[in-house]
PDB file of N, CA and C in Angstrom:
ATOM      1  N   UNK A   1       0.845  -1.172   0.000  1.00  0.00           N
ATOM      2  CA  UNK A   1       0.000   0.000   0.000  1.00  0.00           C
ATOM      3  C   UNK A   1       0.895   1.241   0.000  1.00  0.00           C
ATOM      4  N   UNK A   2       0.656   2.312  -0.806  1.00  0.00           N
ATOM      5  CA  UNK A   2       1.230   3.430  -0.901  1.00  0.00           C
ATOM      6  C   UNK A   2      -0.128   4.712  -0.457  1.00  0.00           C
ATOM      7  N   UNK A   3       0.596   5.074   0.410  1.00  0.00           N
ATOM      8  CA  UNK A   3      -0.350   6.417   1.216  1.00  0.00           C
ATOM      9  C   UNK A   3       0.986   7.636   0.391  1.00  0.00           C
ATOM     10  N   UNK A   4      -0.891   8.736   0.225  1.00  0.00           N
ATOM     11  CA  UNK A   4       0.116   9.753  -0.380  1.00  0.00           C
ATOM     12  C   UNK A   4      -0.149  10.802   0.803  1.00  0.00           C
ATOM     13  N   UNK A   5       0.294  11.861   1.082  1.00  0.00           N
ATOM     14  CA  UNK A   5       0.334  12.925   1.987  1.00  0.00           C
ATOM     15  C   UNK A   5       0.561  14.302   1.911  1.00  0.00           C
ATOM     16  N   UNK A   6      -0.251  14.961   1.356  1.00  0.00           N
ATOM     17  CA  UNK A   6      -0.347  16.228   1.293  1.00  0.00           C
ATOM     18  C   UNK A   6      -0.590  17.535   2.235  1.00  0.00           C
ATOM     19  N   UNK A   7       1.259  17.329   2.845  1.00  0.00           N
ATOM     20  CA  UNK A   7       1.155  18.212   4.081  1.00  0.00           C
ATOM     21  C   UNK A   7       1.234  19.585   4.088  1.00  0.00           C
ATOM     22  N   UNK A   8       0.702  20.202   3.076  1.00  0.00           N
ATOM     23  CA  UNK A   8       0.251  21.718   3.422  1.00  0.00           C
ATOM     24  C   UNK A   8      -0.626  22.177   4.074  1.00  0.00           C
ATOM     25  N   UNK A   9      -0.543  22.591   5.150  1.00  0.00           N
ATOM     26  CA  UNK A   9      -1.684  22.459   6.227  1.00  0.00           C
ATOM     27  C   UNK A   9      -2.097  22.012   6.950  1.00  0.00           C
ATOM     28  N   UNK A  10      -0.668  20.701   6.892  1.00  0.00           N
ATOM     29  CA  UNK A  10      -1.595  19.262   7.570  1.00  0.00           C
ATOM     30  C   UNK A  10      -1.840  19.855   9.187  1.00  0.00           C
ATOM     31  N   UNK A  11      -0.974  20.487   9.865  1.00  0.00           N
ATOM     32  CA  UNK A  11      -0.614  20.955  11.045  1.00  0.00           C
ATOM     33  C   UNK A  11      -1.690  21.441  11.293  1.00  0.00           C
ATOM     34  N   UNK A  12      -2.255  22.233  10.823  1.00  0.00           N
ATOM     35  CA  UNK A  12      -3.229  22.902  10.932  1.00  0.00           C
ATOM     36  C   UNK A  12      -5.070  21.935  11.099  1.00  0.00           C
ATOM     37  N   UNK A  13      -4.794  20.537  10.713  1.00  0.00           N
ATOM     38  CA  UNK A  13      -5.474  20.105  10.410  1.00  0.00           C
ATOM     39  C   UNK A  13      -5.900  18.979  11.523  1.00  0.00           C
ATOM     40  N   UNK A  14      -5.363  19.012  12.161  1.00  0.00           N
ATOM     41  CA  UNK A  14      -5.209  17.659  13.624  1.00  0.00           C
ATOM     42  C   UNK A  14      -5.622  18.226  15.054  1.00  0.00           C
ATOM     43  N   UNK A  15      -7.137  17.354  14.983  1.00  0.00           N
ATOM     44  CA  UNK A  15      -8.080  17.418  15.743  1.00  0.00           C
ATOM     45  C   UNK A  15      -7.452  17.268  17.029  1.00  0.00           C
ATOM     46  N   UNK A  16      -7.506  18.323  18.518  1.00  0.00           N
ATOM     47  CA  UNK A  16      -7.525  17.876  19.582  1.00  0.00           C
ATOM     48  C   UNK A  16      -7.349  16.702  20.375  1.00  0.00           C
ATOM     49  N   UNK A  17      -9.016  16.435  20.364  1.00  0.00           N
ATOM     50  CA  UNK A  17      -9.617  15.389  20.724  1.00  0.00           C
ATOM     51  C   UNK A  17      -8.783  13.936  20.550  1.00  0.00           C
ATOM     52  N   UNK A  18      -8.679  14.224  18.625  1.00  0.00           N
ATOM     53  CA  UNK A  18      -7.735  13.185  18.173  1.00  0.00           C
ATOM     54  C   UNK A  18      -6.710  12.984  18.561  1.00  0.00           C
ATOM     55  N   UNK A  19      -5.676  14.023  18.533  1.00  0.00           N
ATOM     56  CA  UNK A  19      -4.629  14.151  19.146  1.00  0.00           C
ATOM     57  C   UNK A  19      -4.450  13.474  20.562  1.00  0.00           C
ATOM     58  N   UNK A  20      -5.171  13.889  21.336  1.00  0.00           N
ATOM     59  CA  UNK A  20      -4.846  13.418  22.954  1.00  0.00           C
ATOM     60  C   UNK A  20      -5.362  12.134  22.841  1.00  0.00           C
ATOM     61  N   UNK A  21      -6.682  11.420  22.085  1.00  0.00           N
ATOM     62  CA  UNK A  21      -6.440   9.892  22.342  1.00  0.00           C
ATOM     63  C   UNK A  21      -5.590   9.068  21.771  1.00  0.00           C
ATOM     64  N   UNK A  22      -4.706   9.662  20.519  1.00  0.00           N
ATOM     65  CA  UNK A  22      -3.642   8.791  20.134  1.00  0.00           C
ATOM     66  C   UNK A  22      -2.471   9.326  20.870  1.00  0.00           C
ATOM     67  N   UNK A  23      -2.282  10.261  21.653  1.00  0.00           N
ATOM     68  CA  UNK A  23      -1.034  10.387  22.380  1.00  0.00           C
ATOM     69  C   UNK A  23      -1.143   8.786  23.747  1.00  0.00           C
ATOM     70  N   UNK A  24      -2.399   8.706  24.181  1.00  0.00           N
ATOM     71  CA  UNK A  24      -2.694   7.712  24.900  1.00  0.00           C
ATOM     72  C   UNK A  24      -2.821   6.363  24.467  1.00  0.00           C
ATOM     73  N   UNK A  25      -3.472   6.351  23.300  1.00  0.00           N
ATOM     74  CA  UNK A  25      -3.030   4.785  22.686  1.00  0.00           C
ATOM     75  C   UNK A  25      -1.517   4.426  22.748  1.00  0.00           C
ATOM     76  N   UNK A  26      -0.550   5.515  22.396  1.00  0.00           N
ATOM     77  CA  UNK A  26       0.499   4.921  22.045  1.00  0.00           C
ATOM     78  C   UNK A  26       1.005   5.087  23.665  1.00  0.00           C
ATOM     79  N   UNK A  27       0.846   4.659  24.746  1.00  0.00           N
ATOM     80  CA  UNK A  27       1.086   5.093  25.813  1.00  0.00           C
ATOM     81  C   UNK A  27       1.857   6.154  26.301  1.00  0.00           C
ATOM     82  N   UNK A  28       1.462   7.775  25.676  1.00  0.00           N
ATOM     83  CA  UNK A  28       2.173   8.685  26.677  1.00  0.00           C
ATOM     84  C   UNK A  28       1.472   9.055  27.478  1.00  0.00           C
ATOM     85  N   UNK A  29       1.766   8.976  29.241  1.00  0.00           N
ATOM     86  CA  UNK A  29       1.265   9.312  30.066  1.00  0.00           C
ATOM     87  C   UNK A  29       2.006  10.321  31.232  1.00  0.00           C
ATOM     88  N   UNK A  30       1.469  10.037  31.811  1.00  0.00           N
ATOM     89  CA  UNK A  30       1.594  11.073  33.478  1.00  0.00           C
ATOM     90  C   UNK A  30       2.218  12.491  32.773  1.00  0.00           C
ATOM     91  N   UNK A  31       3.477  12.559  33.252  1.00  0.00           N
ATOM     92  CA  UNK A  31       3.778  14.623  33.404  1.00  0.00           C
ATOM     93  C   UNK A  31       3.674  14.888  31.415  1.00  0.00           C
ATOM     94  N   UNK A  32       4.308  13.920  30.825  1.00  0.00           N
ATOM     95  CA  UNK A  32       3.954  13.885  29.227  1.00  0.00           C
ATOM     96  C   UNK A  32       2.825  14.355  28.657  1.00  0.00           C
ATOM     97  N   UNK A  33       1.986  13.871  29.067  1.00  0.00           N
ATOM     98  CA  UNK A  33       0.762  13.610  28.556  1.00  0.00           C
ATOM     99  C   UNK A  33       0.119  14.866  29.541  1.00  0.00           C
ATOM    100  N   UNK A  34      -0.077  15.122  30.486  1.00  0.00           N
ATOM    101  CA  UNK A  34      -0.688  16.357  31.193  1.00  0.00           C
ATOM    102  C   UNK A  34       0.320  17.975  30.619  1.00  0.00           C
ATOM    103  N   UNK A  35       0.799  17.748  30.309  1.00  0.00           N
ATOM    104  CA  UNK A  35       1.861  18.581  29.425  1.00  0.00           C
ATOM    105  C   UNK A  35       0.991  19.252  28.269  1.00  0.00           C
ATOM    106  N   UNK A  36       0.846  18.108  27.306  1.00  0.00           N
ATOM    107  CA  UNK A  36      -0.198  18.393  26.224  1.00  0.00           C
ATOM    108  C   UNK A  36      -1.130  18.325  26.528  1.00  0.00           C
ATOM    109  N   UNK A  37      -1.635  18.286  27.411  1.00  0.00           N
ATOM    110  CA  UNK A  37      -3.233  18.332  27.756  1.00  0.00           C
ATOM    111  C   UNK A  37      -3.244  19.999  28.396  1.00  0.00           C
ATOM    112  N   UNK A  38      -2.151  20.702  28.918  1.00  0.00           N
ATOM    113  CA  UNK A  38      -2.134  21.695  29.417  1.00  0.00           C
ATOM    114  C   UNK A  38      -2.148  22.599  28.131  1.00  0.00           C
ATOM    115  N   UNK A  39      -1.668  22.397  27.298  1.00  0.00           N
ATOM    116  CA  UNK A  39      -1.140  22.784  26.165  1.00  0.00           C
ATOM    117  C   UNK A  39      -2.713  23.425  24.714  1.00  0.00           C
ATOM    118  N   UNK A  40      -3.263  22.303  24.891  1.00  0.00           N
ATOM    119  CA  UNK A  40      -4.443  21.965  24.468  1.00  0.00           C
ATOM    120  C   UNK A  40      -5.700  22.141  25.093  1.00  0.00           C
ATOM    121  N   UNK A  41      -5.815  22.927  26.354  1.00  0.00           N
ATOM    122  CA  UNK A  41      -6.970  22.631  27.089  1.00  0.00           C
ATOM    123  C   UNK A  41      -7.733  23.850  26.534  1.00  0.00           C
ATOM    124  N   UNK A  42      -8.243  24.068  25.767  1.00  0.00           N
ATOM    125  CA  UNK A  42      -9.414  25.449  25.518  1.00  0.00           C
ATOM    126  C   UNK A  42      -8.176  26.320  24.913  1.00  0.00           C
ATOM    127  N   UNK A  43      -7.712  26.219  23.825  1.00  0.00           N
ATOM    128  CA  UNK A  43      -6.981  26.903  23.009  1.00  0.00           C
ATOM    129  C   UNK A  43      -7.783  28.052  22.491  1.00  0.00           C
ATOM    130  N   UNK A  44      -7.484  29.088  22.519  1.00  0.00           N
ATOM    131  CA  UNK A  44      -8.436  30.258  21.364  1.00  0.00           C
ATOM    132  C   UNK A  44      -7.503  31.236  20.999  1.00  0.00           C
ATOM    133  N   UNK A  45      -7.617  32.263  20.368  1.00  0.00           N
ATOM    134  CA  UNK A  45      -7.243  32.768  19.280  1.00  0.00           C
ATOM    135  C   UNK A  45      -7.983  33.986  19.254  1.00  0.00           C
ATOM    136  N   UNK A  46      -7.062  35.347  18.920  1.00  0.00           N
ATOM    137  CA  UNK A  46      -7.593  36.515  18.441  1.00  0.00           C
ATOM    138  C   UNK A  46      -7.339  37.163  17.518  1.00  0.00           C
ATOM    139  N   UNK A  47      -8.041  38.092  16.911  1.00  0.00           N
ATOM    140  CA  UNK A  47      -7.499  38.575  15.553  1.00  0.00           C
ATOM    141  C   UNK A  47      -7.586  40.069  15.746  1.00  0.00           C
ATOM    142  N   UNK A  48      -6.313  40.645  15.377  1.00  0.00           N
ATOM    143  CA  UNK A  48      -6.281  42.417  15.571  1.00  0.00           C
ATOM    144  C   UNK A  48      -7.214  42.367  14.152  1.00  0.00           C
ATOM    145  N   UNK A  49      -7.999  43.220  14.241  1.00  0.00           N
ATOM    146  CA  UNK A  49      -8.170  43.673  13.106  1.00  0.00           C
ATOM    147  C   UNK A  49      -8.344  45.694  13.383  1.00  0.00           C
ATOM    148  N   UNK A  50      -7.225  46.521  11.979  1.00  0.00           N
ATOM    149  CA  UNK A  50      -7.418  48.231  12.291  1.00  0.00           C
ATOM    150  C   UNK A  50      -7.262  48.115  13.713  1.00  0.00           C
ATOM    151  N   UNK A  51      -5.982  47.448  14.144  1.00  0.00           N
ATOM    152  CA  UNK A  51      -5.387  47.689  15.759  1.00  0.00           C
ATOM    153  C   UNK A  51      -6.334  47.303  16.830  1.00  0.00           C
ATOM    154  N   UNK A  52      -7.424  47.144  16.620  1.00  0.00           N
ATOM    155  CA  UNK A  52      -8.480  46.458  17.761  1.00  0.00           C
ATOM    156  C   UNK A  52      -8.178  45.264  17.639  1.00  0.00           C
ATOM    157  N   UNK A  53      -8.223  44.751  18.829  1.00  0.00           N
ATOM    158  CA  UNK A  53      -8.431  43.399  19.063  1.00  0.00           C
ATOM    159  C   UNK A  53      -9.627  42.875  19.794  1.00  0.00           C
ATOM    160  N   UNK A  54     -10.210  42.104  18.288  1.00  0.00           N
ATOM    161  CA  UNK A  54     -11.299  40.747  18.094  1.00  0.00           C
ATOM    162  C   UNK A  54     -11.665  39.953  19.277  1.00  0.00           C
ATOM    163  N   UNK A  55     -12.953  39.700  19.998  1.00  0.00           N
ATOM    164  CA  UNK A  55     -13.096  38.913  20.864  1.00  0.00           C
ATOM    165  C   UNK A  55     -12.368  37.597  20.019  1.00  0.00           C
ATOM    166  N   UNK A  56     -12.102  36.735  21.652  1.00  0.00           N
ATOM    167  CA  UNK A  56     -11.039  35.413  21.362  1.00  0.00           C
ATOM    168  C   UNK A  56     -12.003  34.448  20.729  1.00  0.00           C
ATOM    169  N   UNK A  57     -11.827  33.393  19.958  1.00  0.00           N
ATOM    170  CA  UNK A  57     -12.450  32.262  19.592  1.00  0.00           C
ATOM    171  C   UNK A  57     -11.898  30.980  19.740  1.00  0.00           C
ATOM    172  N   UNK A  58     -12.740  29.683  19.630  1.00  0.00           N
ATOM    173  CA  UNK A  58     -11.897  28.580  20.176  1.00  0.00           C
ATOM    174  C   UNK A  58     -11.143  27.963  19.158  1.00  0.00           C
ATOM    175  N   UNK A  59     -10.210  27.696  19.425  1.00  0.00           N
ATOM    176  CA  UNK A  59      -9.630  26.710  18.330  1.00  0.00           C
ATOM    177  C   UNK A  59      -9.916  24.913  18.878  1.00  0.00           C
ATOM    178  N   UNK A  60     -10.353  24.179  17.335  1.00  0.00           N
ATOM    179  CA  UNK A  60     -10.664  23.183  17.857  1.00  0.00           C
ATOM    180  C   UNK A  60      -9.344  22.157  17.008  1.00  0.00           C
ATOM    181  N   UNK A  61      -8.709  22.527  16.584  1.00  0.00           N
ATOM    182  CA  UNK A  61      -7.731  21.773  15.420  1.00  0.00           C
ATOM    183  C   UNK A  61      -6.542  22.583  15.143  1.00  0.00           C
ATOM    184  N   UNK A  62      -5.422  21.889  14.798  1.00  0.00           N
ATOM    185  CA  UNK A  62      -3.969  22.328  15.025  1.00  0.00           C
ATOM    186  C   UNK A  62      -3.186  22.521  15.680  1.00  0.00           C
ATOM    187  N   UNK A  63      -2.036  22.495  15.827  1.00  0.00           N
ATOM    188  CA  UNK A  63      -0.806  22.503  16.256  1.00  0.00           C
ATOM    189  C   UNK A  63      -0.456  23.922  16.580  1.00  0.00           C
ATOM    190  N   UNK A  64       0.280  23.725  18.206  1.00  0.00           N
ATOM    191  CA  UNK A  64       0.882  25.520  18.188  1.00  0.00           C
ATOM    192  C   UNK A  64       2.028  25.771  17.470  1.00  0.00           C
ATOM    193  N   UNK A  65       1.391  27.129  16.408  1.00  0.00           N
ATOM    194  CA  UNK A  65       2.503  27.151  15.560  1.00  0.00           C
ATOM    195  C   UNK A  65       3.847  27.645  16.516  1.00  0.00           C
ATOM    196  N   UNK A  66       4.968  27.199  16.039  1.00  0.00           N
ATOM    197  CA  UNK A  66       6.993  27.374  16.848  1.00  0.00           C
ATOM    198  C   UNK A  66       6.334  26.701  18.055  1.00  0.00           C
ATOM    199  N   UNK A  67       6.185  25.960  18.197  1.00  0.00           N
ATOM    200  CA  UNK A  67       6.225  24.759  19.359  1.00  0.00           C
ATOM    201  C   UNK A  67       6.653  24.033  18.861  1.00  0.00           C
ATOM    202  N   UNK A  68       8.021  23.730  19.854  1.00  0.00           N
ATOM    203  CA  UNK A  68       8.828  22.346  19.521  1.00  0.00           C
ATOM    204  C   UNK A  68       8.237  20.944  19.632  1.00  0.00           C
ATOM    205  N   UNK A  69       7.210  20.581  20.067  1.00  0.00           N
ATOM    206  CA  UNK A  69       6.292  19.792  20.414  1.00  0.00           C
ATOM    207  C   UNK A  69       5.580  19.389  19.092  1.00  0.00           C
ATOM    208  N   UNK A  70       5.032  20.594  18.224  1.00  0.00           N
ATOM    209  CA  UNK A  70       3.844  20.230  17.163  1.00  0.00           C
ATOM    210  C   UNK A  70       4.609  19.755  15.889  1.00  0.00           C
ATOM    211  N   UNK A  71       5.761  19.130  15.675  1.00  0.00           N
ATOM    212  CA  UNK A  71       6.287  18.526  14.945  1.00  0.00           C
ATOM    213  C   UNK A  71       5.910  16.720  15.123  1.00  0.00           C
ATOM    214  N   UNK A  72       6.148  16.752  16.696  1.00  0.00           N
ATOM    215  CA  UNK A  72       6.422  15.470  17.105  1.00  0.00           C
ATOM    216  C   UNK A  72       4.879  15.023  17.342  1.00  0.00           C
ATOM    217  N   UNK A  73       3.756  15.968  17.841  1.00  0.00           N
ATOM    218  CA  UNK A  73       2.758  15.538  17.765  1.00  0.00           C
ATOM    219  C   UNK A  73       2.008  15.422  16.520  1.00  0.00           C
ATOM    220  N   UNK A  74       2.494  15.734  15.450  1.00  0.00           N
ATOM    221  CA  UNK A  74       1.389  15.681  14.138  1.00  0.00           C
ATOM    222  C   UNK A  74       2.112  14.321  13.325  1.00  0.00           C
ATOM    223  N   UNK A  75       3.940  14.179  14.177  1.00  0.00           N
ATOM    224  CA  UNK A  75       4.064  12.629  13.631  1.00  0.00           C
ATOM    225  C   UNK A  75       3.643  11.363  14.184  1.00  0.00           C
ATOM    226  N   UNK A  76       2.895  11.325  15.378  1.00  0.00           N
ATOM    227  CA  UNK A  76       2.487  10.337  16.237  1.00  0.00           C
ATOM    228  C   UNK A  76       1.069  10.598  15.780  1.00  0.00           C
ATOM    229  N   UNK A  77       0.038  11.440  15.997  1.00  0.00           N
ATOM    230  CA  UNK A  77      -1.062  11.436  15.034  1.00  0.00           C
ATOM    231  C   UNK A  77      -1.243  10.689  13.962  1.00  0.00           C
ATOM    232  N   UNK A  78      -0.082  11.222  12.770  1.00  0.00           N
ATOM    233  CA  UNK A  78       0.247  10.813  11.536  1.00  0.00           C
ATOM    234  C   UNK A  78       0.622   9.391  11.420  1.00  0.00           C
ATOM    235  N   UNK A  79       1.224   8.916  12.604  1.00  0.00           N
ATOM    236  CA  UNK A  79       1.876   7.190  12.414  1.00  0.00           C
ATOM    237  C   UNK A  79       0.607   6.424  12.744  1.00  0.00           C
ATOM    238  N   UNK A  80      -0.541   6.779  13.707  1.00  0.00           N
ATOM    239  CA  UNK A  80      -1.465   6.128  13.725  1.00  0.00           C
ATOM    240  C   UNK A  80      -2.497   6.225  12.559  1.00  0.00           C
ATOM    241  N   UNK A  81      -2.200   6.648  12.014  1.00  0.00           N
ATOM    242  CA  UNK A  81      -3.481   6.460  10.784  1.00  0.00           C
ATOM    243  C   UNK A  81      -2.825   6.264   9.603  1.00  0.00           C
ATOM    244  N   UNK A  82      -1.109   6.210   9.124  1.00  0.00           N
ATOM    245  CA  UNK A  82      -0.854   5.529   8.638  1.00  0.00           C
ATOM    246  C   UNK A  82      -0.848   3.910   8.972  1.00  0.00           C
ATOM    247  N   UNK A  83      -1.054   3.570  10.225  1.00  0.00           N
ATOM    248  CA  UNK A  83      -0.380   2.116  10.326  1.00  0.00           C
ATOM    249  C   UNK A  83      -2.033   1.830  10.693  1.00  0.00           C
ATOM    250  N   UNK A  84      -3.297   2.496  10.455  1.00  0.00           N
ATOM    251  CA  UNK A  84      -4.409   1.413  10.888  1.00  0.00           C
ATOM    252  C   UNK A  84      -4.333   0.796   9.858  1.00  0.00           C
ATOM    253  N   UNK A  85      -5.228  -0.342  10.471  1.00  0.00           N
ATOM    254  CA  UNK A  85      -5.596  -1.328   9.427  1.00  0.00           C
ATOM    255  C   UNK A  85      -6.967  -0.968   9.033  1.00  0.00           C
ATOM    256  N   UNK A  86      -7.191  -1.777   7.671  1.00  0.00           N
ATOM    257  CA  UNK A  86      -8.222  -0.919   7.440  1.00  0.00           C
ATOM    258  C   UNK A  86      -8.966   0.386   7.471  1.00  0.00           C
ATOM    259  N   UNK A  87      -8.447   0.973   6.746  1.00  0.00           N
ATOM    260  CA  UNK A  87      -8.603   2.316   6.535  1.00  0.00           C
ATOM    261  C   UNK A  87     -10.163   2.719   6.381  1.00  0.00           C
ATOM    262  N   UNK A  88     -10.197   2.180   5.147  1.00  0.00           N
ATOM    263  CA  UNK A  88     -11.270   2.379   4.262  1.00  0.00           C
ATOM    264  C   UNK A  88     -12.413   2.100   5.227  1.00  0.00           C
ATOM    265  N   UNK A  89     -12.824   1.450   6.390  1.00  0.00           N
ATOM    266  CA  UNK A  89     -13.646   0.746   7.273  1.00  0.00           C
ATOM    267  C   UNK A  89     -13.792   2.227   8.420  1.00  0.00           C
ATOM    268  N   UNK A  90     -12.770   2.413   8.413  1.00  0.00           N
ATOM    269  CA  UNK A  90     -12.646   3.161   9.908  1.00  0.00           C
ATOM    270  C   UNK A  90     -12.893   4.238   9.640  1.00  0.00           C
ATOM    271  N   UNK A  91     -12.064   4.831   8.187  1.00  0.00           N
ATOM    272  CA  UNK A  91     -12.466   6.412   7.548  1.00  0.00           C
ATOM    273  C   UNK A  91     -12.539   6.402   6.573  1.00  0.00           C
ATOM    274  N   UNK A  92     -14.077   6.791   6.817  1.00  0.00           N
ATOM    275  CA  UNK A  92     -14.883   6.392   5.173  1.00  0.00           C
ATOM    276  C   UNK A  92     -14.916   7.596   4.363  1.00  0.00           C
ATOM    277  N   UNK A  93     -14.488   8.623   4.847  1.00  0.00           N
ATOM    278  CA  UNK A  93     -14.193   9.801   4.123  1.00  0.00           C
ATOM    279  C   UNK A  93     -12.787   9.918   3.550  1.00  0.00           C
ATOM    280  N   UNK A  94     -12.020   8.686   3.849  1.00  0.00           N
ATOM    281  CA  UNK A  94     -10.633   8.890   2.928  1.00  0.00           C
ATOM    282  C   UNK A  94     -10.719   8.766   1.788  1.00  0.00           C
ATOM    283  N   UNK A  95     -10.366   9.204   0.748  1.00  0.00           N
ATOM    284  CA  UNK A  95     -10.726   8.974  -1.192  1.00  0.00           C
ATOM    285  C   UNK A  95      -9.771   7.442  -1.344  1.00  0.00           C
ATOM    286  N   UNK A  96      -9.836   6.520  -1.573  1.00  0.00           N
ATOM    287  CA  UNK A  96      -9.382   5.404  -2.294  1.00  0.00           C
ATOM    288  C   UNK A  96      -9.168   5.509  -4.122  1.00  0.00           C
ATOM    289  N   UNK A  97      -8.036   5.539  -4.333  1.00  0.00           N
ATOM    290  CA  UNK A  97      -7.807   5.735  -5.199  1.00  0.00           C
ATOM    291  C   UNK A  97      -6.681   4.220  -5.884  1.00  0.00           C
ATOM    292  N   UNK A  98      -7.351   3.488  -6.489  1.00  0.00           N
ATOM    293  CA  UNK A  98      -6.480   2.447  -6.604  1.00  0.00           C
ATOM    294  C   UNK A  98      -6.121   1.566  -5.082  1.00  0.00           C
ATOM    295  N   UNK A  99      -4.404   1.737  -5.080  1.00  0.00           N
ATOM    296  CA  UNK A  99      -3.885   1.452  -3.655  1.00  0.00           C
ATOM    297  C   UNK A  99      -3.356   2.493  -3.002  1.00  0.00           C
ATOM    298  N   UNK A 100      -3.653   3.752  -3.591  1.00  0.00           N
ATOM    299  CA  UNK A 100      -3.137   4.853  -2.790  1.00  0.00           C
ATOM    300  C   UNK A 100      -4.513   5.865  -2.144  1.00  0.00           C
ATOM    301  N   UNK A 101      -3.897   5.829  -0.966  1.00  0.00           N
ATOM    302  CA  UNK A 101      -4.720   6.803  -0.065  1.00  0.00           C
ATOM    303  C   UNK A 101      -4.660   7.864   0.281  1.00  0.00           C
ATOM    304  N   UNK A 102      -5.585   8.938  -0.091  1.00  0.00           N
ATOM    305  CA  UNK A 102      -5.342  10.181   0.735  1.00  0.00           C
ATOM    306  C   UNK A 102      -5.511  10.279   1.969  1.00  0.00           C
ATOM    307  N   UNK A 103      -4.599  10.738   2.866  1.00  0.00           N
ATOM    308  CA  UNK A 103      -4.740  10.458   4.125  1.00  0.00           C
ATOM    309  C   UNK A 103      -4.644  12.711   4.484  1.00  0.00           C
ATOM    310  N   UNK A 104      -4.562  12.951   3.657  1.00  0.00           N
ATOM    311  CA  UNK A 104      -4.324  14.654   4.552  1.00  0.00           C
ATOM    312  C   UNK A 104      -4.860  15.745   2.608  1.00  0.00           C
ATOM    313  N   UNK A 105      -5.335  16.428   3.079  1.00  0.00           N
ATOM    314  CA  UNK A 105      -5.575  17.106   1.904  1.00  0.00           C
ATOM    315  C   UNK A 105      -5.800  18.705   2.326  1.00  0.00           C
TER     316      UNK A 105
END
């Protein structure tokens, strides 16, 4: 099987939620794992706009951008959904194309 990966954005693209239960599948726990959970807990975001600044909003997806961390977490994300089995079963929104999969778009 050949997975293709189109990481422009991918960072930007990796769910929370997701994130913290595959940090736990692959067993990172205790100060590790409460680390990124500190990291991740109610993330939001503001936007100056004409020098005012925008009430905050939540972010529900991505990586903090220059965190030395969101490299290593979008490749442990990334290794679990390259290595499921059965793809096509689990995420039925991946495009099947032949034997290659889009896994990030």
């Amino acid at each position: 099987m050949i997975i293709s990966i189109d990481a422009e954005k991918a960072f930007d693209k990796v769910q929370h939620p997701f994130m913290i239960k595959t940090l736990t599948k692959v067993d990172i726990e205790g100060a590790y794992l409460n680390i990124v959970k500190a990291i991740y807990d109610r993330p939001t975001a503001n936007i100056i706009l004409n020098g005012e600044k925008l009430k905050a909003f939540p972010l529900k997806s991505g990586t903090r951008q220059g965190c030395p961390l969101s490299p290593l977490l979008f490749n442990v994300a990334l290794e679990v959904l390259v290595t499921a089995d059965k793809l096509n079963k689990r995420y039925p929104n991946w495009k099947r194309r032949g034997k290659i999969v889009t896994v990030c778009r």
